[in-house]
N, C-alpha and C. Protein backbone atom coordinates (compact mmCIF):
# COMPACT_ATOMS: atom_id res chain seq x y z
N UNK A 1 94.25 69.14 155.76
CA UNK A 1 95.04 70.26 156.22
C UNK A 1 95.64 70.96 155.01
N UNK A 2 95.33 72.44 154.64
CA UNK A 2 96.00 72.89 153.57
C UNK A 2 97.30 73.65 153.99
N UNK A 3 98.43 73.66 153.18
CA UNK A 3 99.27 74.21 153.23
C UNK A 3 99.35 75.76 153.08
N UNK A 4 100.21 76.64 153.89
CA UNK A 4 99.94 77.77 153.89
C UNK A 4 101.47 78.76 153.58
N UNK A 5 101.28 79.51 152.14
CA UNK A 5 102.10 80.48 151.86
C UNK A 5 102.37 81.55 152.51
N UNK A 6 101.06 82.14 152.15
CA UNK A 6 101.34 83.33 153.23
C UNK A 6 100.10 83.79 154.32
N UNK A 7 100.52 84.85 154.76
CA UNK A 7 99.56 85.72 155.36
C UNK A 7 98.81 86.87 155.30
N UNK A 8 97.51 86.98 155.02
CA UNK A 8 97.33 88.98 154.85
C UNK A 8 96.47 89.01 155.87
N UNK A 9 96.79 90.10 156.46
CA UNK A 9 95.66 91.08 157.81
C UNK A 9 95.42 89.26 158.73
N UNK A 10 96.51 88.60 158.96
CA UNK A 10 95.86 87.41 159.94
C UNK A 10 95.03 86.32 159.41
N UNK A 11 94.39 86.32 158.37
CA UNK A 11 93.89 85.23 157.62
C UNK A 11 94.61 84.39 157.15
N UNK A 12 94.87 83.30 157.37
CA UNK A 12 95.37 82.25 156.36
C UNK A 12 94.87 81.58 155.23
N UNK A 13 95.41 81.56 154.13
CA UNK A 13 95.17 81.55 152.97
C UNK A 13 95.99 79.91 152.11
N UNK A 14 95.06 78.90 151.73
CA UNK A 14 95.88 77.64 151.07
C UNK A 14 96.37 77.90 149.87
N UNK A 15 97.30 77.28 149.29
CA UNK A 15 98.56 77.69 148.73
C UNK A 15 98.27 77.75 147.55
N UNK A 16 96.74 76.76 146.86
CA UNK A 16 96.42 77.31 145.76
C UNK A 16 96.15 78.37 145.59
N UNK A 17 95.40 79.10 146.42
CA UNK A 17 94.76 80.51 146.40
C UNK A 17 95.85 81.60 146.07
N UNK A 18 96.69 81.69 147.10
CA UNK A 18 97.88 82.29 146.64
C UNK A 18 98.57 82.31 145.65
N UNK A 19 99.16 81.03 145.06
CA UNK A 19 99.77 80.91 144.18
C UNK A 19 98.78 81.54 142.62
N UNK A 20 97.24 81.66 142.54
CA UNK A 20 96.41 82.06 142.04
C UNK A 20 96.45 83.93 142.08
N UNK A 21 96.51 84.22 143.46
CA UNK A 21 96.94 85.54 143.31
C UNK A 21 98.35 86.27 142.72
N UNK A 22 99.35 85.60 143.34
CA UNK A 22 100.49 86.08 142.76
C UNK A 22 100.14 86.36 141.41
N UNK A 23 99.47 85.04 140.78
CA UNK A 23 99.59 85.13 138.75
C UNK A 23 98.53 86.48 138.93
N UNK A 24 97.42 86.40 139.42
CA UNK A 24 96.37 87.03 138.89
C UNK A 24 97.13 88.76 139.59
N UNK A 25 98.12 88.98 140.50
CA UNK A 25 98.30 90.73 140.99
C UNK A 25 99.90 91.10 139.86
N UNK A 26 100.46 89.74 139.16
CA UNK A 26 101.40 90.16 138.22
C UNK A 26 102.75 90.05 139.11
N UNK A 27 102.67 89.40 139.96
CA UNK A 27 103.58 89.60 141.26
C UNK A 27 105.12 89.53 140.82
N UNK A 28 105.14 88.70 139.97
CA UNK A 28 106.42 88.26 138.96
C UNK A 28 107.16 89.22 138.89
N UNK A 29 108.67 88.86 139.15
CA UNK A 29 109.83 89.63 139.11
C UNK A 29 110.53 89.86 137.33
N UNK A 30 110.53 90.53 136.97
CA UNK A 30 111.91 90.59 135.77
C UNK A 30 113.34 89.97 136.10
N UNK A 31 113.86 89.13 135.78
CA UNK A 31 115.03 88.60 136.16
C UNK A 31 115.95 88.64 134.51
N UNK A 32 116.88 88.36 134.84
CA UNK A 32 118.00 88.29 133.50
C UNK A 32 118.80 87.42 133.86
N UNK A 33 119.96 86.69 132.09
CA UNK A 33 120.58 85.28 132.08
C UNK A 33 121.25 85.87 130.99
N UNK A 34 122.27 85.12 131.17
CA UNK A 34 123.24 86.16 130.10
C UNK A 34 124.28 84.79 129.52
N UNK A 35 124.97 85.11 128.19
CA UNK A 35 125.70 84.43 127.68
C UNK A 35 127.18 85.40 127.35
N UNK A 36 128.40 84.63 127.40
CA UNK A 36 129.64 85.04 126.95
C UNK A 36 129.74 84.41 125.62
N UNK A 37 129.35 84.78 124.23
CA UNK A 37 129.32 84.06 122.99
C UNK A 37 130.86 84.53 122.79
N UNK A 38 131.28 83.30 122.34
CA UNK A 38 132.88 83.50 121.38
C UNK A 38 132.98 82.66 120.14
N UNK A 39 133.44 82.67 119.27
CA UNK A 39 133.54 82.23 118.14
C UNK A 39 135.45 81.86 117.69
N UNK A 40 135.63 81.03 116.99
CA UNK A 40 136.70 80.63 116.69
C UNK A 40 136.82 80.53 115.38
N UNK A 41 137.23 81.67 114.17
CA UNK A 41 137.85 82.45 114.94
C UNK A 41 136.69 83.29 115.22
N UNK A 42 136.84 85.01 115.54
CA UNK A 42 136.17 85.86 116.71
C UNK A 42 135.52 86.63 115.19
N UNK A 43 134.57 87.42 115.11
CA UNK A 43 134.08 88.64 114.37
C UNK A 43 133.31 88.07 113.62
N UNK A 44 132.76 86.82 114.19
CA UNK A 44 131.34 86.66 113.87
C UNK A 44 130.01 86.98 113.93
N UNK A 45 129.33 87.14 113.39
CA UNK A 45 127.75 88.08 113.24
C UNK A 45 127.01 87.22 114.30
N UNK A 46 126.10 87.59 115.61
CA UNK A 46 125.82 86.55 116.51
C UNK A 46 124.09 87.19 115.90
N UNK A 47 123.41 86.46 115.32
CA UNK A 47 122.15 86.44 115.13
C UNK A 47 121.12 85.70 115.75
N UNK A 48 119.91 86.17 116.01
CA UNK A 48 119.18 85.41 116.76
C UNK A 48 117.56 84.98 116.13
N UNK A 49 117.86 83.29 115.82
CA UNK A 49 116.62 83.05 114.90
C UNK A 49 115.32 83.32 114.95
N UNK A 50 115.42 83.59 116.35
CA UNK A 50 113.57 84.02 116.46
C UNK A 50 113.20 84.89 116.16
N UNK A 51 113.85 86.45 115.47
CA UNK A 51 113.41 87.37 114.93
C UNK A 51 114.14 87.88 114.16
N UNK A 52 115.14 86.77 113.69
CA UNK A 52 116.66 87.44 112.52
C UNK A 52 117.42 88.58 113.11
N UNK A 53 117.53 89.01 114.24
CA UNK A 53 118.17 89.75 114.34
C UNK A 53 119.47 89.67 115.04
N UNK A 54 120.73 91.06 114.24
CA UNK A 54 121.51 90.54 115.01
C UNK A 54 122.52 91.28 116.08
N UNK A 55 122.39 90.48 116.93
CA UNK A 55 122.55 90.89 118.73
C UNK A 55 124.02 91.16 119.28
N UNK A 56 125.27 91.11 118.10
CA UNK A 56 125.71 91.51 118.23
C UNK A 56 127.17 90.55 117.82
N UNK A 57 128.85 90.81 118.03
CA UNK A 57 129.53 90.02 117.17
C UNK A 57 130.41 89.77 118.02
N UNK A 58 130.98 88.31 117.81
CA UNK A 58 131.68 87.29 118.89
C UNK A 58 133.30 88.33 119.09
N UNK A 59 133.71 88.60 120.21
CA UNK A 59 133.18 87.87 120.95
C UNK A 59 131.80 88.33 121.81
N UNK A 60 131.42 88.30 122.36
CA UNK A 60 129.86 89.10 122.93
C UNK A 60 129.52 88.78 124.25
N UNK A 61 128.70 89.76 124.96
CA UNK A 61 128.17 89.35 126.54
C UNK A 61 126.81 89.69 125.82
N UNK A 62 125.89 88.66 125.94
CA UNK A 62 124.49 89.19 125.91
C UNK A 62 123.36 88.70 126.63
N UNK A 63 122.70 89.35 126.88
CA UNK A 63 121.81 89.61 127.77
C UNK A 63 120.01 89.30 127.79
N UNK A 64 119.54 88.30 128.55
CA UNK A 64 118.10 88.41 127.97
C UNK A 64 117.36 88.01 129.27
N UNK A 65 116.34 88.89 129.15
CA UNK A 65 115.01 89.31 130.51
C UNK A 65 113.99 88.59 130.34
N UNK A 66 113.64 87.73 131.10
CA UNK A 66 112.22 87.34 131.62
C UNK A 66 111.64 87.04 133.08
N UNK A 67 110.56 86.22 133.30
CA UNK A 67 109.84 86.29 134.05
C UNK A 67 110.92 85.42 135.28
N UNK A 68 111.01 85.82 136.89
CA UNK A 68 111.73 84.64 137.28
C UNK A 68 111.26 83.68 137.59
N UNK A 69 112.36 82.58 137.49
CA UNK A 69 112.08 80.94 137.47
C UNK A 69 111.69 80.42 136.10
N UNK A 70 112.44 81.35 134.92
CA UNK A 70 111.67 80.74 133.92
C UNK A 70 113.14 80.64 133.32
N UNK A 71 113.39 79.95 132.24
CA UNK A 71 114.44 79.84 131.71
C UNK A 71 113.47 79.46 129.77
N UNK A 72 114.60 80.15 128.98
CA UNK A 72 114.49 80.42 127.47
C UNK A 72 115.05 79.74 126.63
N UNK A 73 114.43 79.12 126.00
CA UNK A 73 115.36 78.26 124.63
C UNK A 73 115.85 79.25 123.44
N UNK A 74 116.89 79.71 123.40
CA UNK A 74 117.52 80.86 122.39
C UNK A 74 118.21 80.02 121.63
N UNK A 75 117.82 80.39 119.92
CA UNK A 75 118.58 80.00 118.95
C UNK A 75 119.59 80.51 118.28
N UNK A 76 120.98 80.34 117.98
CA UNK A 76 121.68 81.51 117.11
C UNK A 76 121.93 81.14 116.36
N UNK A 77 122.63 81.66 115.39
CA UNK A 77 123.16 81.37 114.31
C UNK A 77 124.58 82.61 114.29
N UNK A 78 125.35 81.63 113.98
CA UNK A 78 126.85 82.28 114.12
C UNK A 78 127.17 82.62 112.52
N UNK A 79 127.78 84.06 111.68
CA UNK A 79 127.52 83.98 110.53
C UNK A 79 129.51 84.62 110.17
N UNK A 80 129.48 84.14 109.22
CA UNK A 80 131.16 85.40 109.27
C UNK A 80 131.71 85.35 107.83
N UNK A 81 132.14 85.59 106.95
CA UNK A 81 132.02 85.29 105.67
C UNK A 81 133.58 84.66 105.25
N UNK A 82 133.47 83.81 104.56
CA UNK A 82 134.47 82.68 104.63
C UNK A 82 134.35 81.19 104.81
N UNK A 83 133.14 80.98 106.01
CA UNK A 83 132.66 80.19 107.09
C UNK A 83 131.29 79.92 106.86
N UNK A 84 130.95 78.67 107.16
CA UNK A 84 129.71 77.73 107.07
C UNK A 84 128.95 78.83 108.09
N UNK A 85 128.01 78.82 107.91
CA UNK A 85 127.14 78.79 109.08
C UNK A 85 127.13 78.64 109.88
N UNK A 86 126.97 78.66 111.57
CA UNK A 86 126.48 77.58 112.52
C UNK A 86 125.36 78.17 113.53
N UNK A 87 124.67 76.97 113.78
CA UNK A 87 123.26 77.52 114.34
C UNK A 87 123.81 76.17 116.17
N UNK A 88 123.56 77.25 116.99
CA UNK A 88 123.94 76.49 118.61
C UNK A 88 122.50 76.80 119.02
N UNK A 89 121.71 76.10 119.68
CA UNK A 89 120.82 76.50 120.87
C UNK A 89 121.53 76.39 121.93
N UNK A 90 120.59 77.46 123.03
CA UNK A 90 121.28 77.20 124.17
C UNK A 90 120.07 77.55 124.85
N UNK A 91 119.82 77.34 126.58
CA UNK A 91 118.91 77.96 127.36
C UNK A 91 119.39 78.81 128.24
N UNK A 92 118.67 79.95 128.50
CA UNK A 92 119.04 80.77 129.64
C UNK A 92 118.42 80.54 130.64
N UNK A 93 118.99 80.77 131.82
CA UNK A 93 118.34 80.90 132.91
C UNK A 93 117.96 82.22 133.36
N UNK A 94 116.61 82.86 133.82
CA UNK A 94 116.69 84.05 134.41
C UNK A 94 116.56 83.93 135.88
N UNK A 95 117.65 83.98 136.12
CA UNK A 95 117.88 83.94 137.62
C UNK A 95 118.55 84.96 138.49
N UNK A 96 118.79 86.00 137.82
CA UNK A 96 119.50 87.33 137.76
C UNK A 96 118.94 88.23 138.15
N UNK A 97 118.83 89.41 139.58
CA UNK A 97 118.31 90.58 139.56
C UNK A 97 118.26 91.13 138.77
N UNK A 98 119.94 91.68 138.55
CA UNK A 98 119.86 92.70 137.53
C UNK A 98 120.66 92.17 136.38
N UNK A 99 120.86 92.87 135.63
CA UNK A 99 121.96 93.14 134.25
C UNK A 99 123.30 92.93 134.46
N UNK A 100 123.62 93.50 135.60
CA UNK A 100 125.01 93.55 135.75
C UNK A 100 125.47 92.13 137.03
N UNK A 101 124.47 91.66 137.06
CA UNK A 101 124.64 90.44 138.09
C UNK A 101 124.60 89.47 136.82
N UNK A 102 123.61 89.35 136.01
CA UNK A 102 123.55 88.62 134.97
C UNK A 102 124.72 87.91 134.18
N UNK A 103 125.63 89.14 133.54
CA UNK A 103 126.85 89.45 133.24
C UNK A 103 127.81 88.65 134.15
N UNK A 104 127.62 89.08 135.58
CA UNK A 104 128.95 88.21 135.77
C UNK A 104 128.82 87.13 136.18
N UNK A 105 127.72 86.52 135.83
CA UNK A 105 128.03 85.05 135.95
C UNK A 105 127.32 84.79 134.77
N UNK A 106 127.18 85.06 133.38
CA UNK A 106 126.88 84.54 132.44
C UNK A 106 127.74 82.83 132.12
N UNK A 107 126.99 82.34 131.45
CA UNK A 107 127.62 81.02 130.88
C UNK A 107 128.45 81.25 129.61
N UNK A 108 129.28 80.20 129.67
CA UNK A 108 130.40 80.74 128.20
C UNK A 108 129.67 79.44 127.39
N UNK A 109 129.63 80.06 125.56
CA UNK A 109 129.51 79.73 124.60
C UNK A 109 130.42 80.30 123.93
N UNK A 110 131.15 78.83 123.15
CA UNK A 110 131.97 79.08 122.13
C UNK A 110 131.62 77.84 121.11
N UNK A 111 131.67 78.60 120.05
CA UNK A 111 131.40 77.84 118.79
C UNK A 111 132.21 78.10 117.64
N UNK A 112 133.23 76.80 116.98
CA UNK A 112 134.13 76.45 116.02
C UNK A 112 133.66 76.75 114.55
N UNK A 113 133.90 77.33 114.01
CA UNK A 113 133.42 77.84 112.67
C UNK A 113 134.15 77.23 111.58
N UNK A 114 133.93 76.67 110.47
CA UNK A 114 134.38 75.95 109.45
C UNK A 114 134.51 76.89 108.65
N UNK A 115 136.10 76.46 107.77
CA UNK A 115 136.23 77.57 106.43
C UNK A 115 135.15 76.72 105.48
N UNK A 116 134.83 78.00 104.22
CA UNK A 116 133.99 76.83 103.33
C UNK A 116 135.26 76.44 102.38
């Protein structure tokens, strides 16, 4: 007995098949996962290792889009001059319609910065 997702025009269709179409028609939603970065103290450079760039300075709401049901391993590096380095991973979840849903329930990150 195969299990059944969905339906088109009355045919029933087993769940591999489907799940085969979804990938193969692109069916996939854009979703977004968001972080509240803060730094201690605050006016830190929030950089992001996977392409050096930087995304913006603590404290920060930021924002990142992918496929849904997928969640992202994001690296930063916290920079501020005075202060060591610090590099946090974190994962996002994209579980977010939009941007502004994202946002308000982002997860808080805060990271302690050492004088040198």
């Amino acid at each position: 007995m195969h299990t059944v997702c969905c339906q088109i025009r009355r045919a029933v269709i087993p769940t591999g098949i489907c799940l085969a179409l979804l990938v193969l028609t692109g069916c996939s939603q854009t979703m977004y996962g968001a972080a509240n970065i803060t730094s201690s103290p605050e006016g830190a450079a929030i950089v992001n290792l996977r392409d050096n760039s930087q995304i913006g300075t603590t404290p920060a709401r930021v924002v990142w889009k992918g496929e849904e049901g997928t969640a992202e391993q994001v690296t930063l590096q916290l920079r501020k001059q005075g202060y060591i380095d610090k590099i946090s991973t974190i994962w996002i979840n994209h579980r977010h319609r939009s941007e502004a849903e994202a946002k308000a329930n982002a997860v808080d990150i805060t990271v302690e910065l050492e004088k040198q």
